[in-house]
Protein backbone atom coordinates (compact mmCIF):
# COMPACT_ATOMS: atom_id res chain seq x y z
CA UNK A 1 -10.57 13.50 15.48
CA UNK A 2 -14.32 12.90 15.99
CA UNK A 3 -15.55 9.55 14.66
CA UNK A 4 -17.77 11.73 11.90
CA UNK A 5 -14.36 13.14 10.48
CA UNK A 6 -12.84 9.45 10.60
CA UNK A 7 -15.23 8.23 8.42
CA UNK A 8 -14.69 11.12 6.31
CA UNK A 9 -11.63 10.31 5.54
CA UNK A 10 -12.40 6.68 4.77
CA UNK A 11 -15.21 7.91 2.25
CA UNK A 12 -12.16 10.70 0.91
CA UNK A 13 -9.53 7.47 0.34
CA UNK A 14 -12.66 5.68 -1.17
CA UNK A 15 -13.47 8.20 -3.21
CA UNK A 16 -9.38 8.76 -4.40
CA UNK A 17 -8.85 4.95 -5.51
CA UNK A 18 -12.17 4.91 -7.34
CA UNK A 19 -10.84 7.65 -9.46
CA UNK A 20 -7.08 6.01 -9.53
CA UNK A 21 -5.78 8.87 -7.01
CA UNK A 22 -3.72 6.12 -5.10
CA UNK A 23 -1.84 9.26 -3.83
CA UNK A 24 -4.88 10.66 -1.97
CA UNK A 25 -5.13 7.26 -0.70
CA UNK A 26 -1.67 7.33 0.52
CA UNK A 27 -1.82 11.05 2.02
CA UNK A 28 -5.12 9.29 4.51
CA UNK A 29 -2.59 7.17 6.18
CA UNK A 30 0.71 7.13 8.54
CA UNK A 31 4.10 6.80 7.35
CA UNK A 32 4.59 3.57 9.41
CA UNK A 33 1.09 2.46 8.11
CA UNK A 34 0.15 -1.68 8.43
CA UNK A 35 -1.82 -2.60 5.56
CA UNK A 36 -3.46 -6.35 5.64
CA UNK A 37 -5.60 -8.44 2.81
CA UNK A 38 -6.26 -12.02 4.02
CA UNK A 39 -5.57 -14.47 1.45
CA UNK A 40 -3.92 -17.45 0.45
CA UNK A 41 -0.96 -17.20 -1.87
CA UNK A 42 -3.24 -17.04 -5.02
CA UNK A 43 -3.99 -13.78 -4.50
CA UNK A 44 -1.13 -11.87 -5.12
CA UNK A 45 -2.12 -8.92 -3.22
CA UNK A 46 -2.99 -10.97 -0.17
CA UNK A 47 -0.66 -10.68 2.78
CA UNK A 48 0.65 -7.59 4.73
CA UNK A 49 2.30 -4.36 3.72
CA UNK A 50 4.18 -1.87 5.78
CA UNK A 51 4.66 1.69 5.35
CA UNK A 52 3.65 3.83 2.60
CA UNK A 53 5.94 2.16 0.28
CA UNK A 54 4.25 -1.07 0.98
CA UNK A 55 0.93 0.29 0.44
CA UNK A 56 1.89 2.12 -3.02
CA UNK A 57 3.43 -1.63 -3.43
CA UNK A 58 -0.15 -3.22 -2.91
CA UNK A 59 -2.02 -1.07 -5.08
CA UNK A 60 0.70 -1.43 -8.12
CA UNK A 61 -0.17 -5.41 -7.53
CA UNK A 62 -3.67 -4.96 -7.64
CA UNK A 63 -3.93 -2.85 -10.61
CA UNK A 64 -1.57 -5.07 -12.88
CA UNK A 65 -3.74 -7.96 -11.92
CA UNK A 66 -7.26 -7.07 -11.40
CA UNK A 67 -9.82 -4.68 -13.21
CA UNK A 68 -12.37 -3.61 -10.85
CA UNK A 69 -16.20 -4.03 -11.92
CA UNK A 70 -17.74 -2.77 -8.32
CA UNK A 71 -16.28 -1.45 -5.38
CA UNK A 72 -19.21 -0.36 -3.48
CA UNK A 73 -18.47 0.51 0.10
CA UNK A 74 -22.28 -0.12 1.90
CA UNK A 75 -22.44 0.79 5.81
CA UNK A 76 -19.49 2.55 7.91
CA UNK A 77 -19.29 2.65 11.63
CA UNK A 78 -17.14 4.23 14.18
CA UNK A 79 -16.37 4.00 17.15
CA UNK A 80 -13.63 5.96 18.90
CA UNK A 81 -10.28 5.18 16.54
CA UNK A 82 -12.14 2.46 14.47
CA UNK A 83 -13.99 3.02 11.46
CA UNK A 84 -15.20 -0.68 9.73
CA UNK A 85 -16.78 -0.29 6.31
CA UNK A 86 -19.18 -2.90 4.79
CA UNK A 87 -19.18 -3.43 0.80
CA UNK A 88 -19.15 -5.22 -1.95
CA UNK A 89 -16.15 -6.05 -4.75
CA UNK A 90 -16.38 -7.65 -7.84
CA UNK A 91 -12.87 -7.80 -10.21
CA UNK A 92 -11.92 -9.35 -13.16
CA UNK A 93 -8.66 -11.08 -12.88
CA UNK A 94 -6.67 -9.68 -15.57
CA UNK A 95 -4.57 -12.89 -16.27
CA UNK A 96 -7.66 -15.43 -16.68
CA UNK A 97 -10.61 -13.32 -17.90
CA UNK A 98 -12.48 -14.75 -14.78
CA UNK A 99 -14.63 -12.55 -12.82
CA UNK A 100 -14.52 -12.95 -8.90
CA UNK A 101 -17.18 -10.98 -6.39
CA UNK A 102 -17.67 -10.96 -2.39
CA UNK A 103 -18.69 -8.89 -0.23
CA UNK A 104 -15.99 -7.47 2.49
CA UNK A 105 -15.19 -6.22 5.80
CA UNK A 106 -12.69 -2.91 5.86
CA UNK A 107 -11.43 -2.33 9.50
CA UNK A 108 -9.23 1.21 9.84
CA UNK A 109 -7.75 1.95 13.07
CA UNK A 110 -6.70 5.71 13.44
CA UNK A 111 -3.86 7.24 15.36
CA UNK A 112 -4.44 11.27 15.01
CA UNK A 113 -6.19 11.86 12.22
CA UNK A 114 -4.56 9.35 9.69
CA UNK A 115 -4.79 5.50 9.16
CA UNK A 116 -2.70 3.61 10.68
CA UNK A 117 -3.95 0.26 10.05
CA UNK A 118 -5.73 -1.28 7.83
CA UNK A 119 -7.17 -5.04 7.39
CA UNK A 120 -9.48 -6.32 4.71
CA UNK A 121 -12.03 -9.83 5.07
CA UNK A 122 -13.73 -11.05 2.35
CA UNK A 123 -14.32 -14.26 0.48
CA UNK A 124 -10.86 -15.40 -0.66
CA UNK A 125 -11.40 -19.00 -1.85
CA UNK A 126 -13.46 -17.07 -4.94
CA UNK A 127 -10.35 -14.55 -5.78
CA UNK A 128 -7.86 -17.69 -4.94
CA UNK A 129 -10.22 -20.17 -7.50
CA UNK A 130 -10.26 -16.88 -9.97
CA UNK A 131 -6.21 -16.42 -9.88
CA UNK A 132 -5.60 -20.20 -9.80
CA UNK A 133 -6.69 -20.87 -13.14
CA UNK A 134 -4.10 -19.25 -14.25
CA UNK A 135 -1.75 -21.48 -13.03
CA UNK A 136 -3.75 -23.92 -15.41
CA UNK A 137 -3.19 -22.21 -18.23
């Protein structure tokens, strides 16, 4: 696929977990999909996923634990299988009430015209400091 249609399908996948379509999400990438979040153990989402299942895993994780205030992806750019997205997150953590915000790096590496892997950067002492206090609690 061209690099235009790649980041098509990045803005399409966007566009379905905005809406809470994690299935369109899921039809944008491979069956043997590698998802990644970077994070310490805080962040129960953080770590890596394989495979669909793994992905459908991540997004069940992140849903019972976080409410989503912005997800506003910023600038994309491709270049031949790679489309990196900049943006912007902000969540409450369900489990403490506290509100956590960074802005993040999406890398997506193609193979055909689906996903194939995926690896997220973004602030994670703020998330970690957000989940941890509910270990205080």
């Amino acid at each position: 696929m061209s690099e235009q249609e790649n980041v098509r399908v990045i803005k399409d996948a966007y566009d379905a977990f905005r809406s809470g379509d994690i299935g369109g999400v899921l039809s944008q990438l491979t069956d043997d999909v590698e998802w990644e979040t970077q994070g310490p153990k805080q962040i129960p989402y953080a770590g890596t996923f394989k495979g669909k299942n793994g992905v459908e895993q991540f997004f069940k994780i992140l849903t019972e634990t976080e409410q989503p205030q912005v997800f506003e992806p910023k600038r994309f750019f491709a270049s031949g299988d790679m489309v990196v997205v900049l943006g912007r997150y902000e969540a409450r953590v369900k489990a403490t009430g506290q509100t956590a915000a960074a802005d993040w790096v999406h890398t997506f590496v193609f193979h055909g015209d689906k996903v194939a892997k995926y690896c997220e950067y973004f602030d994670t002492a703020k998330y970690a400091q957000a989940y941890a206090a509910a270990a205080a609690v």
